[in-house]
C-alpha atoms as a PDB file:
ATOM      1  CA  UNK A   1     130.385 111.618 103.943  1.00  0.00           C
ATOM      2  CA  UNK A   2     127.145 111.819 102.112  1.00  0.00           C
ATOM      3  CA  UNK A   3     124.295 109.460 103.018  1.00  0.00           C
ATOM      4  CA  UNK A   4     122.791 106.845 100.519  1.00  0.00           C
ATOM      5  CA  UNK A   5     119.288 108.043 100.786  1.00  0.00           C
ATOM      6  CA  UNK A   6     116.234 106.003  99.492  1.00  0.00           C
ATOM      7  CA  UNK A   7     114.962 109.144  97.208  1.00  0.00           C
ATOM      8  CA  UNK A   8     118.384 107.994  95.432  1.00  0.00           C
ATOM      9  CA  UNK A   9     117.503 104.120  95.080  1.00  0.00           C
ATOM     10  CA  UNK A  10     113.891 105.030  93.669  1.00  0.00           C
ATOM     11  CA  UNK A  11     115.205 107.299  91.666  1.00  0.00           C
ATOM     12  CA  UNK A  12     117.890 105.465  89.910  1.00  0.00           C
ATOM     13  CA  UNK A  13     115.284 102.458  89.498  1.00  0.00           C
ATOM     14  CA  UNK A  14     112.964 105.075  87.824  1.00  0.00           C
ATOM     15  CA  UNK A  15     115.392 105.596  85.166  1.00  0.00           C
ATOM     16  CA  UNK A  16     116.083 102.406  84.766  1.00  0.00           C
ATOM     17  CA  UNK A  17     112.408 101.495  83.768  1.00  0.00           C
ATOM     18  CA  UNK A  18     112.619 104.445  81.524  1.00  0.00           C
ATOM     19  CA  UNK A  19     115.507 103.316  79.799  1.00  0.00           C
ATOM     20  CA  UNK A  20     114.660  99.971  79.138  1.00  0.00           C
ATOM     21  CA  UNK A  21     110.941 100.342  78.104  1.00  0.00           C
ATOM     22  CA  UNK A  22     110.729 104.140  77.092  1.00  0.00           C
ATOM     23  CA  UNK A  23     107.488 104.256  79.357  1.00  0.00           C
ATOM     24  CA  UNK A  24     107.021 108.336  79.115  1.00  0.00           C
ATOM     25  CA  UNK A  25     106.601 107.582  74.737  1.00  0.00           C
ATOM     26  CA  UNK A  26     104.274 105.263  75.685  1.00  0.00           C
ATOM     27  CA  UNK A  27     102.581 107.092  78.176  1.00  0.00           C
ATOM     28  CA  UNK A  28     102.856 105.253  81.007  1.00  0.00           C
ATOM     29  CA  UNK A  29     103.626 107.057  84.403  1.00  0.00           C
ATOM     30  CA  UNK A  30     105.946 105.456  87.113  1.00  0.00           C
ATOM     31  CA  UNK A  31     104.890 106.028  90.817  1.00  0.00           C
ATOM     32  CA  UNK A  32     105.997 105.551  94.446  1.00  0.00           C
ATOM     33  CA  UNK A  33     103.365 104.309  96.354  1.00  0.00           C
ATOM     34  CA  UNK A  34     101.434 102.383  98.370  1.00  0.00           C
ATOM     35  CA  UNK A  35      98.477 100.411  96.720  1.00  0.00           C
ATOM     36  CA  UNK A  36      96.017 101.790  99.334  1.00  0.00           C
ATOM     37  CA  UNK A  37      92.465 103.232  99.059  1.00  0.00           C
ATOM     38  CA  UNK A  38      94.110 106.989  98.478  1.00  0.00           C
ATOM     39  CA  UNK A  39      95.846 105.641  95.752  1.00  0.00           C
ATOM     40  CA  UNK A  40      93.097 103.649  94.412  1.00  0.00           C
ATOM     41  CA  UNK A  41      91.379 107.039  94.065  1.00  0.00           C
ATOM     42  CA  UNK A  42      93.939 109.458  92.757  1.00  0.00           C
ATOM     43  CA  UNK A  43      95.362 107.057  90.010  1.00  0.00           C
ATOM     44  CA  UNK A  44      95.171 108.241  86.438  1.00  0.00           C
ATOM     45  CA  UNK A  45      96.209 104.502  84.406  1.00  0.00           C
ATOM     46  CA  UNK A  46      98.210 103.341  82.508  1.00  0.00           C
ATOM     47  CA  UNK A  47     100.997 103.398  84.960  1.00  0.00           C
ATOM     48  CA  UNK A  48     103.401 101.270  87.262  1.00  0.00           C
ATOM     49  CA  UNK A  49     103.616 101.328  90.673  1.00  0.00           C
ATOM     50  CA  UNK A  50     106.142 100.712  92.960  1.00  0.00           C
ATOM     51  CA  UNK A  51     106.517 100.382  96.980  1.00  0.00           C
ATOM     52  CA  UNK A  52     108.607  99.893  98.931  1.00  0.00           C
ATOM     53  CA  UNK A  53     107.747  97.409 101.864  1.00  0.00           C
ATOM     54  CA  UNK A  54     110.770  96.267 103.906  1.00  0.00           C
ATOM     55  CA  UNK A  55     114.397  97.501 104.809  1.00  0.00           C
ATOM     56  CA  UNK A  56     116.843  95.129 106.504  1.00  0.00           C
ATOM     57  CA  UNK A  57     120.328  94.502 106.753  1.00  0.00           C
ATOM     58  CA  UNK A  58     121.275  91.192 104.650  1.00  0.00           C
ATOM     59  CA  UNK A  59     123.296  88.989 107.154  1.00  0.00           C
ATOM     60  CA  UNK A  60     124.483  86.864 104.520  1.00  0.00           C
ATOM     61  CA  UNK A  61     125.867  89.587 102.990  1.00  0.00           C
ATOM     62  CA  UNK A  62     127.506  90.811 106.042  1.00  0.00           C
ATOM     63  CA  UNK A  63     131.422  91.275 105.695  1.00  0.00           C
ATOM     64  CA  UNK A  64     133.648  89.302 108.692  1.00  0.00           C
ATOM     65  CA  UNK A  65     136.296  92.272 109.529  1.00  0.00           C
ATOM     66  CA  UNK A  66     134.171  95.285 111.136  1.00  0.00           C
ATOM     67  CA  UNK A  67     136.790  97.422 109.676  1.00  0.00           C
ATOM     68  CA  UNK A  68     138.959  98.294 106.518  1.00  0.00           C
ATOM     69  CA  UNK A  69     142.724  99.911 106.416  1.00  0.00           C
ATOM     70  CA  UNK A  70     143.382 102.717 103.820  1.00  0.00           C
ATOM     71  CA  UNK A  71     147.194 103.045 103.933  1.00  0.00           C
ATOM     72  CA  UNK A  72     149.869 105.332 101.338  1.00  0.00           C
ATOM     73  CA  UNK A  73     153.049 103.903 101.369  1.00  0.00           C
ATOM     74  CA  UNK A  74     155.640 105.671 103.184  1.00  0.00           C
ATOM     75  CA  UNK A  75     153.227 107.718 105.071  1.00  0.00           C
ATOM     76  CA  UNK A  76     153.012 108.568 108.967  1.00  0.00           C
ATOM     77  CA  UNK A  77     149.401 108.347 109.591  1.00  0.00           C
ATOM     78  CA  UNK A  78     146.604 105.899 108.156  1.00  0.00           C
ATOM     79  CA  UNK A  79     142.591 105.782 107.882  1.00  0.00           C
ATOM     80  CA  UNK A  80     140.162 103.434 108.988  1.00  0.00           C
ATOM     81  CA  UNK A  81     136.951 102.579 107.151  1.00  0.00           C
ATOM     82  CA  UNK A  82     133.941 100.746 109.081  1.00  0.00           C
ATOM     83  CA  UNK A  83     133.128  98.072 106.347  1.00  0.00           C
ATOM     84  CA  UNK A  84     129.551  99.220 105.013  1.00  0.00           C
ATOM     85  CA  UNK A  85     126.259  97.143 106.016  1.00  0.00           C
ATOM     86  CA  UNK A  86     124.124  95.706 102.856  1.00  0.00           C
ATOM     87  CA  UNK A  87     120.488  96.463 103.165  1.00  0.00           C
ATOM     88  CA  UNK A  88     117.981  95.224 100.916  1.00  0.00           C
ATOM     89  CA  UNK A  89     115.620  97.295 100.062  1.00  0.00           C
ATOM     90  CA  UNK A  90     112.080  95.012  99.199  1.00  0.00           C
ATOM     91  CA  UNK A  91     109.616  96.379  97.038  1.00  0.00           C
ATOM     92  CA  UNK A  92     106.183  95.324  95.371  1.00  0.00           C
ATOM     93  CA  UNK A  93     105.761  96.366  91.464  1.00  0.00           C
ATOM     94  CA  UNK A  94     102.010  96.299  90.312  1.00  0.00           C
ATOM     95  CA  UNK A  95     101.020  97.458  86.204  1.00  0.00           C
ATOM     96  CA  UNK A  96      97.458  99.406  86.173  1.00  0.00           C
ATOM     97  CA  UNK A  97      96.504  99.287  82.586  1.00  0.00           C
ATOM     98  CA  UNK A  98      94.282 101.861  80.610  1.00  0.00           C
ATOM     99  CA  UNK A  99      90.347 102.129  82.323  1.00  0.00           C
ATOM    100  CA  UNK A 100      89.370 102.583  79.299  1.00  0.00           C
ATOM    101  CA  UNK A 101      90.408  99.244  77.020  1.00  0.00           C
ATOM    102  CA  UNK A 102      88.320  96.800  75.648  1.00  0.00           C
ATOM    103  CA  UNK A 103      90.488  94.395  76.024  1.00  0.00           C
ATOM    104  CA  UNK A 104      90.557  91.649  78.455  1.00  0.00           C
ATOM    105  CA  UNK A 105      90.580  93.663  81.661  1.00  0.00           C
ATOM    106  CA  UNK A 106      94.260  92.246  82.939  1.00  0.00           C
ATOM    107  CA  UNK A 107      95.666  91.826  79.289  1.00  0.00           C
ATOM    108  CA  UNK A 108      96.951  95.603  80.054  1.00  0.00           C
ATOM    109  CA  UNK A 109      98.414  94.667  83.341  1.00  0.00           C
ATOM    110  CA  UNK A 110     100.128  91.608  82.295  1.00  0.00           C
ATOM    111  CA  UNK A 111     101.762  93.259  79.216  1.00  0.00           C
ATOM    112  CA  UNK A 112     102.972  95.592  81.317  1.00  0.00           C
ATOM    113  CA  UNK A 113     104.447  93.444  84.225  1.00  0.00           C
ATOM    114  CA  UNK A 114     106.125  91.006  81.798  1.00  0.00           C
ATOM    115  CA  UNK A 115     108.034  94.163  80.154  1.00  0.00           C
ATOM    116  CA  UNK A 116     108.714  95.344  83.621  1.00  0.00           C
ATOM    117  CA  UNK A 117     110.214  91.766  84.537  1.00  0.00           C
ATOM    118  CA  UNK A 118     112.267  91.276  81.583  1.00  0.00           C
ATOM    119  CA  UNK A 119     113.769  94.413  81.655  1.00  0.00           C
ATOM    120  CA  UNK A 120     114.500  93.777  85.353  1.00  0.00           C
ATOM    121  CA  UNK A 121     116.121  90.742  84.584  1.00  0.00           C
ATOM    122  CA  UNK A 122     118.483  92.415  82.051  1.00  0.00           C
ATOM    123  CA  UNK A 123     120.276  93.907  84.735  1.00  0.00           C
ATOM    124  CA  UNK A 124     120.903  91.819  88.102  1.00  0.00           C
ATOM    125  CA  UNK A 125     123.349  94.790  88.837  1.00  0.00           C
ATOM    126  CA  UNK A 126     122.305  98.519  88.416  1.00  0.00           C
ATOM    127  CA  UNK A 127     124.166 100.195  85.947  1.00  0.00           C
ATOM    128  CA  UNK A 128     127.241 102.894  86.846  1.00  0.00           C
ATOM    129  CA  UNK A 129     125.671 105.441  84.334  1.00  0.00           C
ATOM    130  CA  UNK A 130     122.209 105.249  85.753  1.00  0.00           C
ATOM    131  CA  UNK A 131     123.072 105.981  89.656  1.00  0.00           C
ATOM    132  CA  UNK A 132     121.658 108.913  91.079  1.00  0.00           C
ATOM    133  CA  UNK A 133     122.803 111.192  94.105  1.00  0.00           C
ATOM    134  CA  UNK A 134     124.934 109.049  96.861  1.00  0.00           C
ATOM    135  CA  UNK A 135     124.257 106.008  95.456  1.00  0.00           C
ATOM    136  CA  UNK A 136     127.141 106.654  92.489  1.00  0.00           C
ATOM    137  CA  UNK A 137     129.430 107.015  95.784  1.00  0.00           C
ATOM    138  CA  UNK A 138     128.908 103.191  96.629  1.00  0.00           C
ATOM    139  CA  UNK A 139     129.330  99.974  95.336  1.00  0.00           C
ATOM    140  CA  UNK A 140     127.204  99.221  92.744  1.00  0.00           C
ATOM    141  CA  UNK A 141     123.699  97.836  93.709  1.00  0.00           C
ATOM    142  CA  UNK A 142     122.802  94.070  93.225  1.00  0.00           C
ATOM    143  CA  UNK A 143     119.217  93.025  92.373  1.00  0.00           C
ATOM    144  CA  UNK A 144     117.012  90.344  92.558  1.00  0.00           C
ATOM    145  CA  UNK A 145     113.775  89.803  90.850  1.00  0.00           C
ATOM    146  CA  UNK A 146     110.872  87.456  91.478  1.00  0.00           C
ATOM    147  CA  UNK A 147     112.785  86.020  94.568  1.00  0.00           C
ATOM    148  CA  UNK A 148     110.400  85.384  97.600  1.00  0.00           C
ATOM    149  CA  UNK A 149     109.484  88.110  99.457  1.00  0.00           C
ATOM    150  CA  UNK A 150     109.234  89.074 102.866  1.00  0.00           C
ATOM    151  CA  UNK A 151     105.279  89.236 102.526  1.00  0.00           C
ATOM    152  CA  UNK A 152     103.919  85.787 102.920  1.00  0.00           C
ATOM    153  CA  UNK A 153     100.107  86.330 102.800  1.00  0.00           C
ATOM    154  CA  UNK A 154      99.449  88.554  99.899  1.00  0.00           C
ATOM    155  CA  UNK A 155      95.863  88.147 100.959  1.00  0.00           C
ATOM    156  CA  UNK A 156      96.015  90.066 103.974  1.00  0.00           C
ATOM    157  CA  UNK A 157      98.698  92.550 102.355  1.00  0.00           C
ATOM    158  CA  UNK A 158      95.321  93.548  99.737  1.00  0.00           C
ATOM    159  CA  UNK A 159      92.622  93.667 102.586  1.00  0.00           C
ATOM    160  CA  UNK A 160      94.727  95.591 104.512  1.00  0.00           C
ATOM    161  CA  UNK A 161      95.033  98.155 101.347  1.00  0.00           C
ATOM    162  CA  UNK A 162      91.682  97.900 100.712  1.00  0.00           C
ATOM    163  CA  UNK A 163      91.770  96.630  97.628  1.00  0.00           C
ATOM    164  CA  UNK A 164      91.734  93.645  95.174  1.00  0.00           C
ATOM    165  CA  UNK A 165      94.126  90.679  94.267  1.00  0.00           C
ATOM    166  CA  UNK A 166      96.239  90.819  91.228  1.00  0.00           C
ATOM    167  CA  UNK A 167      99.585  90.153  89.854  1.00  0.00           C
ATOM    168  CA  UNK A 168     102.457  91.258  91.985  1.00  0.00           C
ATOM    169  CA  UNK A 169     106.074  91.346  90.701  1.00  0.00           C
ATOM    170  CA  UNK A 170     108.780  90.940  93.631  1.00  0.00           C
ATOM    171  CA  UNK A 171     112.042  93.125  93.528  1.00  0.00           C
ATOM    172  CA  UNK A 172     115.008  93.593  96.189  1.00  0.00           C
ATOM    173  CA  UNK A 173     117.534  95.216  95.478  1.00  0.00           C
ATOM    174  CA  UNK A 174     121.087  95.190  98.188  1.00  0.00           C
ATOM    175  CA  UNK A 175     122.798  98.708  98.598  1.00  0.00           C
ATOM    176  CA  UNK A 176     125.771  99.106 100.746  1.00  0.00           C
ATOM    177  CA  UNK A 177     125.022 101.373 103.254  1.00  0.00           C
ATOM    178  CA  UNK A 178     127.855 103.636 104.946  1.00  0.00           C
ATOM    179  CA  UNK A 179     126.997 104.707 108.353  1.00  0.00           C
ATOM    180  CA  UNK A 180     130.212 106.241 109.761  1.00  0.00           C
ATOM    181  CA  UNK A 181     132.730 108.549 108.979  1.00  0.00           C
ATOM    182  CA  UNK A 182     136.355 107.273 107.877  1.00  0.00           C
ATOM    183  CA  UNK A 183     138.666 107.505 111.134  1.00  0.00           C
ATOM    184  CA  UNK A 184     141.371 110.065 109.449  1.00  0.00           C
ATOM    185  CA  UNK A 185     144.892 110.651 110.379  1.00  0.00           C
ATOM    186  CA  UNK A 186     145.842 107.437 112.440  1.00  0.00           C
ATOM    187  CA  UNK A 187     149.485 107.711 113.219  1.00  0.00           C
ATOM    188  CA  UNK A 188     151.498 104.333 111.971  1.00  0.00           C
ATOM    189  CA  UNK A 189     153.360 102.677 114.608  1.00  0.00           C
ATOM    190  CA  UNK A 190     156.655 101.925 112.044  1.00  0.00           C
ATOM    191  CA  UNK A 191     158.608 100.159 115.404  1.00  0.00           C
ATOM    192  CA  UNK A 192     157.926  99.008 118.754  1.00  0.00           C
ATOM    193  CA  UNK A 193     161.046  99.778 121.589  1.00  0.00           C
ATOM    194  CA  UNK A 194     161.255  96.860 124.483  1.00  0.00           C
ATOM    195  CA  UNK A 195     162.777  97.630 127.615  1.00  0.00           C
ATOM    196  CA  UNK A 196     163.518  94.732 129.799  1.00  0.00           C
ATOM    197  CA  UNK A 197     162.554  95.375 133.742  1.00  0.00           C
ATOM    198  CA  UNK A 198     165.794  95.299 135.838  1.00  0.00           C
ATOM    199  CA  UNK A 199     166.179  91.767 137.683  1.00  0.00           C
END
């Protein structure tokens, strides 16, 4: 069984921005990171940036029978399948525009974001074509945009990075996630033989 990995989800959500917007014509660079003071000083704008904050498993989402039957007619043994756990995966999307504009200094920002949100909203579940590694081996990935997130004082979050307020775009998206092996080769019971005790 090969493991969803989060390389995979970043990766596929990469392309997705890229297909929707073009950003590499345009020349804006996608990146993985946190908004810290590092990043503050090895950032090279226009770009969007993208971190991932929170993993947990979505209990709403949460399937009632632990485990699923895989059965071929008319054969002697069966498989079982532990139904997969949905995780969401929570990030933070920020838009650094170009140092040097003269424009208004978050007219860059905020052109960028609202691209980044509309094309987000185009597609509430990722596309087949665009999954990358394990994550074409799963169930395709639902998304939400601009929901509530699971940071609830944005203040802190940006003196904690070290940096400044501004515009923050929230994105989860909910990936199965297989974490067992299929149970292979089960033997079906076809009949069950009762024997009465003697009186």
């Amino acid at each position: 069984m090969g493991f969803l990995m989060i390389n995979d989800l970043n990766d596929t959500l990469a392309a997705l921005l890229e297909q929707e917007l073009a950003l590499k014509e345009a020349g804006i660079n996608v990146v993985f990171a946190a908004p810290d003071t590092r990043f503050f000083q090895k950032i090279t704008p226009p770009l969007i940036a993208i971190f991932l904050y929170d993993i947990r498993e979505n209990l709403t989402l949460r399937v009632s029978e632990p485990f699923a039957q895989q059965k071929t007619a008319g054969a002697d043994t069966t498989s079982l399948t532990r139904s997969p756990a949905p995780i969401d995966y929570s990030y933070l999307i920020t838009a650094w525009g170009s140092s040097g504009s003269e424009i208004a200094p978050d007219k860059d920002q905020h052109d960028m974001l609202s691209r980044v949100l509309h094309a987000l909203l185009r597609h509430p579940i990722w596309p087949a074509a665009l999954l990358k590694g394990q994550l074409a081996a799963h169930p395709l990935p639902r998304a939400f945009v601009a929901q509530p997130g699971h940071l609830h004082n944005m203040a802190e979050f940006w003196s904690a990075m070290g940096g400044h307020p501004r515009a923050v775009l929230h994105y989860t998206v909910t990936a199965p996630l297989r974490a067992y092996d299929p149970i292979e080769n089960i033997p079906v019971v076809k009949s069950v033989a009762h024997q009465a005790g003697n009186k």
